[in-house]
Protein backbone atom coordinates (compact mmCIF):
# COMPACT_ATOMS: atom_id res chain seq x y z
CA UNK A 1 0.00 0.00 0.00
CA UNK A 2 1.33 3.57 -0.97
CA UNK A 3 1.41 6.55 1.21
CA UNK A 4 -1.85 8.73 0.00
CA UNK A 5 -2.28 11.80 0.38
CA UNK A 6 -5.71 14.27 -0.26
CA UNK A 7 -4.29 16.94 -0.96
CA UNK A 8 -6.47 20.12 -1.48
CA UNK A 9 -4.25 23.00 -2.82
CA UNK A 10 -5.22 27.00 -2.37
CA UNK A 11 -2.06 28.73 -1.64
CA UNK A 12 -0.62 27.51 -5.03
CA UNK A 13 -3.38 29.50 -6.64
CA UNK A 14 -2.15 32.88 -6.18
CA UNK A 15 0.57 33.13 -8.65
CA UNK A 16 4.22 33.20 -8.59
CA UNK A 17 4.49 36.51 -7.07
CA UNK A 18 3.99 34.52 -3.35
CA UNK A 19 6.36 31.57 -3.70
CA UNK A 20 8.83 29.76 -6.38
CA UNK A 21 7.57 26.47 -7.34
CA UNK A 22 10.32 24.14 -5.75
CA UNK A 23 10.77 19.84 -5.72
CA UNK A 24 12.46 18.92 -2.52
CA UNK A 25 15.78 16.72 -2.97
CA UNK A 26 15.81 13.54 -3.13
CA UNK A 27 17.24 11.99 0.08
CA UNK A 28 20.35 9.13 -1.04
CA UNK A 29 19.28 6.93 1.65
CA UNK A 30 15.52 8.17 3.56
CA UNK A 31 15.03 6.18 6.82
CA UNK A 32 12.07 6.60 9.20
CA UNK A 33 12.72 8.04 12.62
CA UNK A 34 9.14 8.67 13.74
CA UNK A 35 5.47 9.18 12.30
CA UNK A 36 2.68 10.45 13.91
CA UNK A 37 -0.04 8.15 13.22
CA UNK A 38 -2.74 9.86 15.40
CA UNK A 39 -1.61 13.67 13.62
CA UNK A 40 -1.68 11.96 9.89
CA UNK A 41 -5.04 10.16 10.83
CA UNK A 42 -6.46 13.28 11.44
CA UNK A 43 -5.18 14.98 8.19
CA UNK A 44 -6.62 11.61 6.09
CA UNK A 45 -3.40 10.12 5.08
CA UNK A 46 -3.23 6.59 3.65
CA UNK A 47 -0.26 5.11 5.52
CA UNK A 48 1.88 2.40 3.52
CA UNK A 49 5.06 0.91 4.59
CA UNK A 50 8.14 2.35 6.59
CA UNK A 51 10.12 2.66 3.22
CA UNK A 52 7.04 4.19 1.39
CA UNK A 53 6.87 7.22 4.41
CA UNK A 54 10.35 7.67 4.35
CA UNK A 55 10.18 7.98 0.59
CA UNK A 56 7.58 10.56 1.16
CA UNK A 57 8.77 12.60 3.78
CA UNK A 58 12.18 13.06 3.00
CA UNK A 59 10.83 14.52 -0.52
CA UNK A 60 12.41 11.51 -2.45
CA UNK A 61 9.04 10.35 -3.87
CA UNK A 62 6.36 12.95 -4.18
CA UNK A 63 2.82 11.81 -4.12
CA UNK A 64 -0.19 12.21 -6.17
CA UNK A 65 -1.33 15.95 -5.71
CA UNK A 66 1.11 17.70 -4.33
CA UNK A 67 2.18 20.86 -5.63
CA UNK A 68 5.67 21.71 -3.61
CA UNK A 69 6.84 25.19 -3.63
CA UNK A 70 9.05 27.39 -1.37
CA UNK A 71 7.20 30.81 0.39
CA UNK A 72 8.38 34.03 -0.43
CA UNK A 73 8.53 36.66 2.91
CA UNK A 74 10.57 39.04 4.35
CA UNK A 75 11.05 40.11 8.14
CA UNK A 76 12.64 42.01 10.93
CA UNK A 77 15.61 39.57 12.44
CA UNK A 78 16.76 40.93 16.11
CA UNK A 79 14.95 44.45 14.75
CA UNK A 80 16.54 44.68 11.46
CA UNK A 81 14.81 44.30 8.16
CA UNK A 82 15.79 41.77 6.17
CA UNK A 83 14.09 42.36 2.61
CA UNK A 84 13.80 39.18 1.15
CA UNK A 85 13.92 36.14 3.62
CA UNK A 86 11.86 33.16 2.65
CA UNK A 87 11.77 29.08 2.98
CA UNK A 88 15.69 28.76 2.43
CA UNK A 89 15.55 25.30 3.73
CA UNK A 90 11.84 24.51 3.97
CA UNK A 91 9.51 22.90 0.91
CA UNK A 92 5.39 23.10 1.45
CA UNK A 93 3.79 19.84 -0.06
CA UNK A 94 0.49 21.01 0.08
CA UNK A 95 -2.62 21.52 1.99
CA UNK A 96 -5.22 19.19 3.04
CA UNK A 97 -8.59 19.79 5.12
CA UNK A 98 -8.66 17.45 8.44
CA UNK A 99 -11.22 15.63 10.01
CA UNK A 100 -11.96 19.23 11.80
CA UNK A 101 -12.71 20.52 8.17
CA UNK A 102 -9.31 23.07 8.88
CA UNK A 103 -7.25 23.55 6.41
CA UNK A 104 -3.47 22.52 7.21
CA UNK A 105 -0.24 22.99 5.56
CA UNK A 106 2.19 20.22 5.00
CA UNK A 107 5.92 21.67 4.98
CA UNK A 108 8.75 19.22 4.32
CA UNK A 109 11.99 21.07 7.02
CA UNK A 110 15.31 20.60 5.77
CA UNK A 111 15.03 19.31 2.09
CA UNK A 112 17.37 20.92 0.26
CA UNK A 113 18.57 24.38 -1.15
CA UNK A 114 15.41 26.71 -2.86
CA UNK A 115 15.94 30.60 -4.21
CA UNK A 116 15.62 31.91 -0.47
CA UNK A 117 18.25 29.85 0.57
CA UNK A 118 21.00 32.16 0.46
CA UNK A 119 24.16 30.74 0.57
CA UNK A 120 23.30 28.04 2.53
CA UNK A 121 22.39 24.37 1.20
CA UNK A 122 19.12 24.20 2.52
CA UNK A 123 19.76 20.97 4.60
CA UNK A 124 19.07 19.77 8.58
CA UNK A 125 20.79 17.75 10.43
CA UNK A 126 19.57 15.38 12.62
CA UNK A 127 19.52 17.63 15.84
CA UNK A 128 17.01 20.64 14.97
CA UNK A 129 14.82 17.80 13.44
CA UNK A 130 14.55 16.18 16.50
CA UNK A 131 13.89 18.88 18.56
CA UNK A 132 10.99 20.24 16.62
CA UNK A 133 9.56 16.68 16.29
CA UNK A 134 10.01 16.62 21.00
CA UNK A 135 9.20 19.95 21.39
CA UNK A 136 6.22 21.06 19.14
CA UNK A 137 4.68 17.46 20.09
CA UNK A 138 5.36 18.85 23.79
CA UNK A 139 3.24 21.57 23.14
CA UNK A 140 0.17 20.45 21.41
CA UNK A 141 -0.20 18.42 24.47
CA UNK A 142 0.20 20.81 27.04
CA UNK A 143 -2.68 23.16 24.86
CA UNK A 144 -0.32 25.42 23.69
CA UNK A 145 -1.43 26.57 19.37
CA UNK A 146 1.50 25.43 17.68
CA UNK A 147 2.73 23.57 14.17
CA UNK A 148 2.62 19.78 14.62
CA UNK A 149 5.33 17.17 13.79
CA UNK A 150 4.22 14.45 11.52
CA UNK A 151 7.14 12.50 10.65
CA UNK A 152 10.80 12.61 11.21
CA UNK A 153 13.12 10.90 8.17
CA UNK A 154 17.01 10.45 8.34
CA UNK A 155 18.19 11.36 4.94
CA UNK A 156 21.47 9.03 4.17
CA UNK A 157 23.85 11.64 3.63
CA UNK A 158 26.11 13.88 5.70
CA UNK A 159 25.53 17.59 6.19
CA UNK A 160 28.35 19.98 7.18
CA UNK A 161 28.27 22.50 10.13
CA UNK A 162 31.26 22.76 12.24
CA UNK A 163 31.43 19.08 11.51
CA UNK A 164 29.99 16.10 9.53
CA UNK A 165 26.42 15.20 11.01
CA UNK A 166 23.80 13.08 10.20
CA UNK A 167 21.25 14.95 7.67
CA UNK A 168 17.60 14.52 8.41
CA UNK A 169 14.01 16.32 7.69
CA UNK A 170 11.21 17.33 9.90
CA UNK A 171 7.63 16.93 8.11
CA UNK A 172 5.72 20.12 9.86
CA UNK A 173 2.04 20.59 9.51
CA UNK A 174 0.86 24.31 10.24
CA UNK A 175 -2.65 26.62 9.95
CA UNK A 176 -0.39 28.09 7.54
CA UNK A 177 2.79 29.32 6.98
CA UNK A 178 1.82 32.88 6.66
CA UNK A 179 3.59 35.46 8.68
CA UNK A 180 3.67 39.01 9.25
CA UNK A 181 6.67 39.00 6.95
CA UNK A 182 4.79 37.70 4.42
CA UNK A 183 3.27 40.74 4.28
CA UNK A 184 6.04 43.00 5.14
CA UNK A 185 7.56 42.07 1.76
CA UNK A 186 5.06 43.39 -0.63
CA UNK A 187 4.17 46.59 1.63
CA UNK A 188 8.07 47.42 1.22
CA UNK A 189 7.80 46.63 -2.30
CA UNK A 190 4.84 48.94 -2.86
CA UNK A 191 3.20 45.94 -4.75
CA UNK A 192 -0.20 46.74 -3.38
CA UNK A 193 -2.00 44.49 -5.62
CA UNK A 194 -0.13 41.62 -4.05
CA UNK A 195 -0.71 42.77 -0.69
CA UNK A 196 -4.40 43.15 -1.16
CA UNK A 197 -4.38 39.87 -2.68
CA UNK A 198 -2.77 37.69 -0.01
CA UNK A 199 -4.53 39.99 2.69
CA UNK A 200 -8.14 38.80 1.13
CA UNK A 201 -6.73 34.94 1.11
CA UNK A 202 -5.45 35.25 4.76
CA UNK A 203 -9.19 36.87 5.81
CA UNK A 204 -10.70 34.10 3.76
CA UNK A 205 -8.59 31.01 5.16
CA UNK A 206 -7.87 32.19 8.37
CA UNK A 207 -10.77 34.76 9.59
CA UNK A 208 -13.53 34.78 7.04
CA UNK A 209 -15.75 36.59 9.29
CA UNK A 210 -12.96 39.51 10.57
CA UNK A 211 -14.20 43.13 9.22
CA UNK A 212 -11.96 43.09 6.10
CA UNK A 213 -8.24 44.34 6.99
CA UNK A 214 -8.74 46.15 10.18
CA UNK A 215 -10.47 43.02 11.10
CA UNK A 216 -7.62 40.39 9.66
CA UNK A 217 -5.49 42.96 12.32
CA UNK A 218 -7.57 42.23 15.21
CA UNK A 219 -7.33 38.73 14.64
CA UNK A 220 -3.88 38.39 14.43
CA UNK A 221 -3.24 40.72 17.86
CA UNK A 222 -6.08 38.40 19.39
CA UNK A 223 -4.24 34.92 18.22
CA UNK A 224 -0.72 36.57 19.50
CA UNK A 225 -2.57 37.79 22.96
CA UNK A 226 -3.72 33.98 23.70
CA UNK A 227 -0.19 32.69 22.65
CA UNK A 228 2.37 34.72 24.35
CA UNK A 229 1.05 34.24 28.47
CA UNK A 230 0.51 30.30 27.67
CA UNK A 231 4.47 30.50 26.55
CA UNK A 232 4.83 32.23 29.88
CA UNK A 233 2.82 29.98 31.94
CA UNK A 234 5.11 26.62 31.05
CA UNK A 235 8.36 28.92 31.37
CA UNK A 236 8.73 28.48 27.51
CA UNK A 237 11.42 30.81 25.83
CA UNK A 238 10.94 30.82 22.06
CA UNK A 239 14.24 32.62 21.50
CA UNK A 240 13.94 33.93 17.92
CA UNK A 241 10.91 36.36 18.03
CA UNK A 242 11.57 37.40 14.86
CA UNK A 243 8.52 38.90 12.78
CA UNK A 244 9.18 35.80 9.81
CA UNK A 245 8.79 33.34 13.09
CA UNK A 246 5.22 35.05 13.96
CA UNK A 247 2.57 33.46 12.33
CA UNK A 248 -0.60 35.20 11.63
CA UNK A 249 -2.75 32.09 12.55
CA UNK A 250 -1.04 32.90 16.41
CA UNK A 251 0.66 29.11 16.30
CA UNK A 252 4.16 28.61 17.85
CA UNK A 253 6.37 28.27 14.74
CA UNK A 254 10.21 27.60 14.38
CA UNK A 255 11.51 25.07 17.30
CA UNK A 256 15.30 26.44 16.99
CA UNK A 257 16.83 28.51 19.72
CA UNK A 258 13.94 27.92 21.80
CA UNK A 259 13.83 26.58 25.20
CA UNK A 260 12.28 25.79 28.60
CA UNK A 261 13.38 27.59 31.73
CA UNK A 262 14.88 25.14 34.47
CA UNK A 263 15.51 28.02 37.46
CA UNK A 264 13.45 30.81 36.85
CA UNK A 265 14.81 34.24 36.12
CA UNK A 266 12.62 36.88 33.93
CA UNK A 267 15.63 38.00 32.34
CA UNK A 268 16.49 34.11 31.43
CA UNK A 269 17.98 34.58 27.56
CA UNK A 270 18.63 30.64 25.44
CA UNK A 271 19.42 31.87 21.77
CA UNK A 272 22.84 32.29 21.45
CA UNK A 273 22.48 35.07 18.83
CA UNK A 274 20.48 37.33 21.06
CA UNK A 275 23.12 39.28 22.58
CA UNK A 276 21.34 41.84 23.44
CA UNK A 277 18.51 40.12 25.09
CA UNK A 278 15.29 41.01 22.73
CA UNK A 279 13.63 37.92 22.73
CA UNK A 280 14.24 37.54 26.79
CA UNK A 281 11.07 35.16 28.61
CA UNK A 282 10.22 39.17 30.12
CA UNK A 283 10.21 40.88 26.86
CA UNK A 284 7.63 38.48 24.64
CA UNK A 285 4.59 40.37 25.28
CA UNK A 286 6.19 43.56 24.50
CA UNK A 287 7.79 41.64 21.41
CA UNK A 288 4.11 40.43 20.42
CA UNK A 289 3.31 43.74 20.33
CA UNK A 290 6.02 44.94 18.13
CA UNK A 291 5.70 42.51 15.88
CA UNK A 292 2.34 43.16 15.52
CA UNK A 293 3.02 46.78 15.18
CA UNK A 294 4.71 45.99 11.65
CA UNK A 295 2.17 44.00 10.59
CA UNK A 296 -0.10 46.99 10.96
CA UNK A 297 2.35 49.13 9.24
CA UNK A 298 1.97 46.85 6.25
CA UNK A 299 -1.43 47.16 6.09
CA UNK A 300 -2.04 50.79 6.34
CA UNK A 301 -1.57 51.09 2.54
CA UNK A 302 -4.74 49.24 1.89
CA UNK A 303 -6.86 51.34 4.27
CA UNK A 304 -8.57 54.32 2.32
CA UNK A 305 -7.82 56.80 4.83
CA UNK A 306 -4.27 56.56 5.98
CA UNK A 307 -3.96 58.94 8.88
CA UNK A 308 -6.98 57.36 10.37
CA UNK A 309 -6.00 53.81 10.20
CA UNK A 310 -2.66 54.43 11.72
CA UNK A 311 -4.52 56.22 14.49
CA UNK A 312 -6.65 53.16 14.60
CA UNK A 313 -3.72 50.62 14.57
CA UNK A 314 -2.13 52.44 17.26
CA UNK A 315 -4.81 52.95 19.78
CA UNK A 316 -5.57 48.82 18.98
CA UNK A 317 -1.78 48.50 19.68
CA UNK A 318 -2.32 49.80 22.97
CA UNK A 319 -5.33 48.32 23.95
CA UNK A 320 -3.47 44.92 22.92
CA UNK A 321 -0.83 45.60 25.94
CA UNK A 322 -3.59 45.81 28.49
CA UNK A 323 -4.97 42.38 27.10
CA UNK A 324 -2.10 40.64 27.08
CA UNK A 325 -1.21 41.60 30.77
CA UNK A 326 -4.88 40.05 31.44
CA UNK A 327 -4.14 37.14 29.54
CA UNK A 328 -1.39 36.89 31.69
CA UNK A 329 -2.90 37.27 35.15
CA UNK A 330 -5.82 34.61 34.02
CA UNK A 331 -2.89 32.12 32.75
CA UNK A 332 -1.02 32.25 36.58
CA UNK A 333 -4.11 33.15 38.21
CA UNK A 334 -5.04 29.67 36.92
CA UNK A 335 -1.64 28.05 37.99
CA UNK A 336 -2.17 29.11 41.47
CA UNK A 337 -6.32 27.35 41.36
CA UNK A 338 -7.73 30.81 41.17
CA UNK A 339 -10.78 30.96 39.22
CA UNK A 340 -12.23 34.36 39.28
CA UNK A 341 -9.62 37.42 39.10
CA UNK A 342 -9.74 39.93 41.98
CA UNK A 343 -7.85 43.25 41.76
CA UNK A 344 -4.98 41.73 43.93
CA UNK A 345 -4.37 38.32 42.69
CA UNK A 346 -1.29 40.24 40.72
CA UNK A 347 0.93 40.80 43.82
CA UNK A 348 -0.34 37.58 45.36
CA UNK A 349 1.19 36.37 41.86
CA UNK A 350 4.52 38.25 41.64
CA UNK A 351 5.03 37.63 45.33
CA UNK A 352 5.60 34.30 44.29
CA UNK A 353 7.58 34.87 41.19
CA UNK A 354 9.93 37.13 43.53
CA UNK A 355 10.53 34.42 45.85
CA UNK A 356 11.25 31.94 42.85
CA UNK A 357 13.51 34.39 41.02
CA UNK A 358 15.44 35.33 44.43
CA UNK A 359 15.97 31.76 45.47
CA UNK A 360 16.60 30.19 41.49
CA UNK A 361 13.61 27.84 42.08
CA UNK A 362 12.80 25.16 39.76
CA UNK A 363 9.92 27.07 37.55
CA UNK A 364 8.03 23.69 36.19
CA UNK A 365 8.43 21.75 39.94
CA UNK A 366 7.61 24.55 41.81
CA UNK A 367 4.20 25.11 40.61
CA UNK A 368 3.50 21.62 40.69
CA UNK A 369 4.49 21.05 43.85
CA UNK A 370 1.79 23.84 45.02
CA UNK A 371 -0.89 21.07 44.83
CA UNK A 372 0.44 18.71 47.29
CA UNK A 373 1.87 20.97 49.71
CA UNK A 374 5.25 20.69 48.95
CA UNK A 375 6.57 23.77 47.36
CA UNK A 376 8.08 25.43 50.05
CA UNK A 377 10.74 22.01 49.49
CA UNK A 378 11.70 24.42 45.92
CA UNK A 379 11.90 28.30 47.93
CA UNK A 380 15.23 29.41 49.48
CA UNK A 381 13.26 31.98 52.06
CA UNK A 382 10.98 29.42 53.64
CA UNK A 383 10.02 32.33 56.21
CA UNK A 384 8.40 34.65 53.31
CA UNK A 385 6.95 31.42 52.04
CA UNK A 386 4.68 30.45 54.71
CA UNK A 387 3.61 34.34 54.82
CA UNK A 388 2.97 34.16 51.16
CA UNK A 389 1.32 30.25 51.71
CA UNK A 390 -0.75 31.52 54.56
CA UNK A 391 -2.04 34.46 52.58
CA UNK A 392 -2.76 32.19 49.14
CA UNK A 393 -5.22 29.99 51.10
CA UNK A 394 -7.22 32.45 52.14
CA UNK A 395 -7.35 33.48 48.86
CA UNK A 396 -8.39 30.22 47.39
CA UNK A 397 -10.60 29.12 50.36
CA UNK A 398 -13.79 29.45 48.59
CA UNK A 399 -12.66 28.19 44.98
CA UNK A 400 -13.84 25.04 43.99
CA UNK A 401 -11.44 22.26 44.30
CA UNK A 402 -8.33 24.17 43.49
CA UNK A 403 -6.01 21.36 43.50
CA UNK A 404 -7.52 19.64 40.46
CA UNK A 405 -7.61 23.40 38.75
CA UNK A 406 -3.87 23.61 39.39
CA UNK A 407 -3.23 19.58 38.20
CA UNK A 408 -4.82 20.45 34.86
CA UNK A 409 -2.45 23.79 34.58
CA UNK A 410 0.71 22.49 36.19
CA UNK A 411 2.42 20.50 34.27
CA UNK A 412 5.16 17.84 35.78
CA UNK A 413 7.25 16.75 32.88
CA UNK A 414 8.54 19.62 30.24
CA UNK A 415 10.78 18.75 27.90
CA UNK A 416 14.05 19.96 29.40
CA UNK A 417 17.28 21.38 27.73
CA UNK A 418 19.57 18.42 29.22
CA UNK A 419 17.40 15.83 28.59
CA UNK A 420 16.76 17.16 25.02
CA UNK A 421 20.31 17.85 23.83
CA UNK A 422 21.52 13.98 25.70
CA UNK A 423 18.21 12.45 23.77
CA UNK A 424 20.12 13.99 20.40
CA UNK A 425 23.64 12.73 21.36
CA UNK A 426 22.12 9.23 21.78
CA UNK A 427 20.23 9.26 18.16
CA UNK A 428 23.53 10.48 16.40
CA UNK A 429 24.89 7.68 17.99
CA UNK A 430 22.43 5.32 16.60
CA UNK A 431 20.11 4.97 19.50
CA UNK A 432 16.65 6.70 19.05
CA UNK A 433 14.90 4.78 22.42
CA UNK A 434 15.34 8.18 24.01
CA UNK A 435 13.90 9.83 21.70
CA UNK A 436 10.78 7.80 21.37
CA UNK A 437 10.48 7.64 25.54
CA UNK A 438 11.06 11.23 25.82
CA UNK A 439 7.90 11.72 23.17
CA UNK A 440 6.03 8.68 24.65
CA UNK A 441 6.30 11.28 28.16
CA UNK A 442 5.28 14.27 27.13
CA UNK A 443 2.29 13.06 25.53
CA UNK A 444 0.83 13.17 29.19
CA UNK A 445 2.52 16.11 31.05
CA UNK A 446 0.07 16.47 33.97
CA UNK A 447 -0.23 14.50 36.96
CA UNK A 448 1.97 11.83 38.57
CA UNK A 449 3.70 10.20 35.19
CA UNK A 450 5.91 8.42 38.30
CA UNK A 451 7.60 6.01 36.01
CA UNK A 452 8.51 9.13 34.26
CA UNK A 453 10.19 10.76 37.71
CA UNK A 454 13.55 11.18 36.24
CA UNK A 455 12.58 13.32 33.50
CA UNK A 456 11.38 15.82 35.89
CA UNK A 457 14.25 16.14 37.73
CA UNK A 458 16.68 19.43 36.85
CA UNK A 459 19.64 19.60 35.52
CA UNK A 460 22.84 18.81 37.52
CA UNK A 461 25.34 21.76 36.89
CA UNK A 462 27.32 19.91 35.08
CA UNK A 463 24.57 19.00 32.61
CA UNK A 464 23.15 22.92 32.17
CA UNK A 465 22.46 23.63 28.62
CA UNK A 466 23.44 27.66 28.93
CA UNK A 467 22.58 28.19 25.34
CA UNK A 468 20.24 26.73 22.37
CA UNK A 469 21.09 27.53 18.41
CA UNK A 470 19.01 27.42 15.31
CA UNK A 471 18.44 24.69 13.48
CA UNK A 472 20.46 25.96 10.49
């Protein structure tokens, strides 16, 4: 039986303006890693053999109605305008609608050098692949929107970094791959008619019932206002914030410098490029907002009256920082079995925080550990504790059962740095079992998991992962 496919294409439609029509390479010797039965059920794949998926997702065979091309976009990178970015390393398949009647992009990660690729030859190695696959899996099942992993192929060949390592492909299914670069590069190269164009198929695919482009706006600042305090609330540092890595659907997108805080520390900084501390787990929201402040500058040349949609746009802009700090509130609120917000439950909130941050407390055990009592175990001032302890049970004294509230918010298993980059050591050594327990774990990150207690335990110093990279 062959791998099949129903692929329904729209993006393709819109002319060659938007993308360059692309094959993927053929991989020398494709070898399954992983596929996601349960993510390609959903999307109405046909399944055939190991060889036949490997054939498949490593762009080696391509099946019946696909129609693979590589997205044109720009972006700001660290603040700076880049104007042409695009998939350098990254070939879309094709869409299909799944079993929830959404449309969903299937993007093949790492096969092979297209027009965006600048310099580079378009290849992964088995590392970044690997992570995506772990951590994007990680997050669909904590409830966080983000791209899915459906398969993970080893390619056969060597690609070259600092060194020789094993080449491999991540297949990544998405809402869409539209960003707010997308957009950024036909506003910068005044070709309107483009802009309109793809701002009418976004609308139509991804909001069909926003108020035309001040309404595709709203959406987008909405989807980003949900995303960013759910980041916050599982200590989650994306790392590369950059406005081609924000995706207008409001889906985590690109798994590279990216990373889950161990101690906490609002100023905590993974991606080893950020030297300056943009994309810091503190700065996000403000980020968010920034991001989506260029997004509105590219569409302010559709509105009819200029000077009153940028008026517009900015007073949404700022009504967008008061949501997100609500969003916030409700997301820790939530953490601490707190239903209802009262005008206090912030300093009850960054009491806590502040007692983490001062003592370098375990972010992910800490909060779990509220439930059965044991938290003051993770603080360093154990006095200020029990004032702070005494004080949140008052608080929650008339909530309804806010233990199970905080089980279904608190998760006990993350997928840590450590245990991440020693599951990719073992794989280029030939042995994927860590790989498939650590995804096998964080399919079910709340609760007990207590054959699973090692993988919440921190890293020793010795095994602190100080910095992530992109998956270049």
């Amino acid at each position: 039986m062959k791998t099949s496919i129903p692929f329904d294409n729209s993006l393709a439609t819109l002319g060659d303006a938007f993308f360059t029509r692309q094959a993927p390479e053929p991989a020398p010797a494709p070898e399954l890693i992983a596929y996601n039965d349960v993510l390609g059920d959903d999307l109405g794949i046909t399944k055939g053999s190991d060889d036949d998926l490997a054939a498949v997702f490593s762009g080696t065979a391509n099946p019946a109605g696909a129609d693979p091309l590589a997205q044109l976009y720009a972006g700001h990178q660290f603040g700076t305008y880049n104007p042409q970015l695009g998939d350098g390393r990254a070939v879309l398949l094709g869409e299909v609608i799944d079993r929830d009647g959404q449309r969903r992009d299937i993007q093949l990660k790492g096969s092979g050098r297209t027009p965006y690729s600048r310099g580079g030859d378009g290849k992964a190695w088995l590392g970044p692949v690997l992570r995506e696959y772990v951590v994007s899996e990680a997050m669909h099942a904590l409830g966080i929107p983000t791209t899915r992993a459906l398969a993970a192929v080893s390619t056969g060949e060597q690609v070259y970094r600092e060194t020789q390592l094993p080449g491999a492909i991540v297949t990544r299914v998405a809402a869409s791959h539209i960003r707010v670069g997308t957009f950024q590069v036909f506003a910068a190269r005044q070709e309107y008619d483009n802009l309109r164009i793809l701002t009418d198929y976004t609308i139509k695919r991804h909001c069909p019932d926003a108020d035309g482009t001040k309404g595709l706006l709203q959406s987008a600042m909405d989807a980003q206002t949900k995303l960013i305090p759910v980041w916050m609330g599982v200590g989650f540092i994306h790392g590369v914030m950059n406005t081609d890595n924000c995706q207008i659907a409001g889906e985590t997108i690109d798994y590279g410098p990216c990373a889950f805080m161990d101690a906490f520390a609002s100023d905590r900084v993974f991606s080893s490029i950020d030297r300056g501390a943009r994309y810091s787990y503190a700065n996000q929201p403000d980020i968010a907002i920034w991001n989506m402040a260029q997004l509105a500058t590219s569409l302010v040349p559709l509105m009819p009256d200029k000077e009153q949609a940028i008026e517009e746009f900015t007073a949404m802009l700022h009504v967008m920082k008061d949501a997100l700090r609500g969003e916030w509130l409700s997301v820790f609120a939530a953490k601490l079995g707190i239903t209802e917000l009262r005008h206090d439950d912030g300093d009850l909130i960054a009491e806590l925080l502040e007692m983490m941050e001062n003592g370098g407390s375990d972010f992910t055990n800490t909060f779990s550990a509220l439930s059965d009592g044991s938290a003051i175990d993770h603080i360093t001032d154990r006095t200020t504790y029990r004032r702070w302890h005494d004080k949140w049970q008052s608080r929650i004294q008339d909530e309804n059962d806010p233990q199970t509230r905080m089980a279904s918010k608190n998760p006990t298993i993350i997928p840590r740095n450590h245990q991440i980059e020693a599951m990719i050591q073992s794989a280029v050594a030939g042995d994927f079992a860590p790989f498939h327990r650590l995804n096998a774990a964080l399919l079910t990150p709340f609760g007990d998991n207590a054959e699973n207690a090692d993988l919440k335990r921190p890293p020793t110093q010795q095994e602190i992962v100080p910095a992530t990279f992109c998956g270049t």
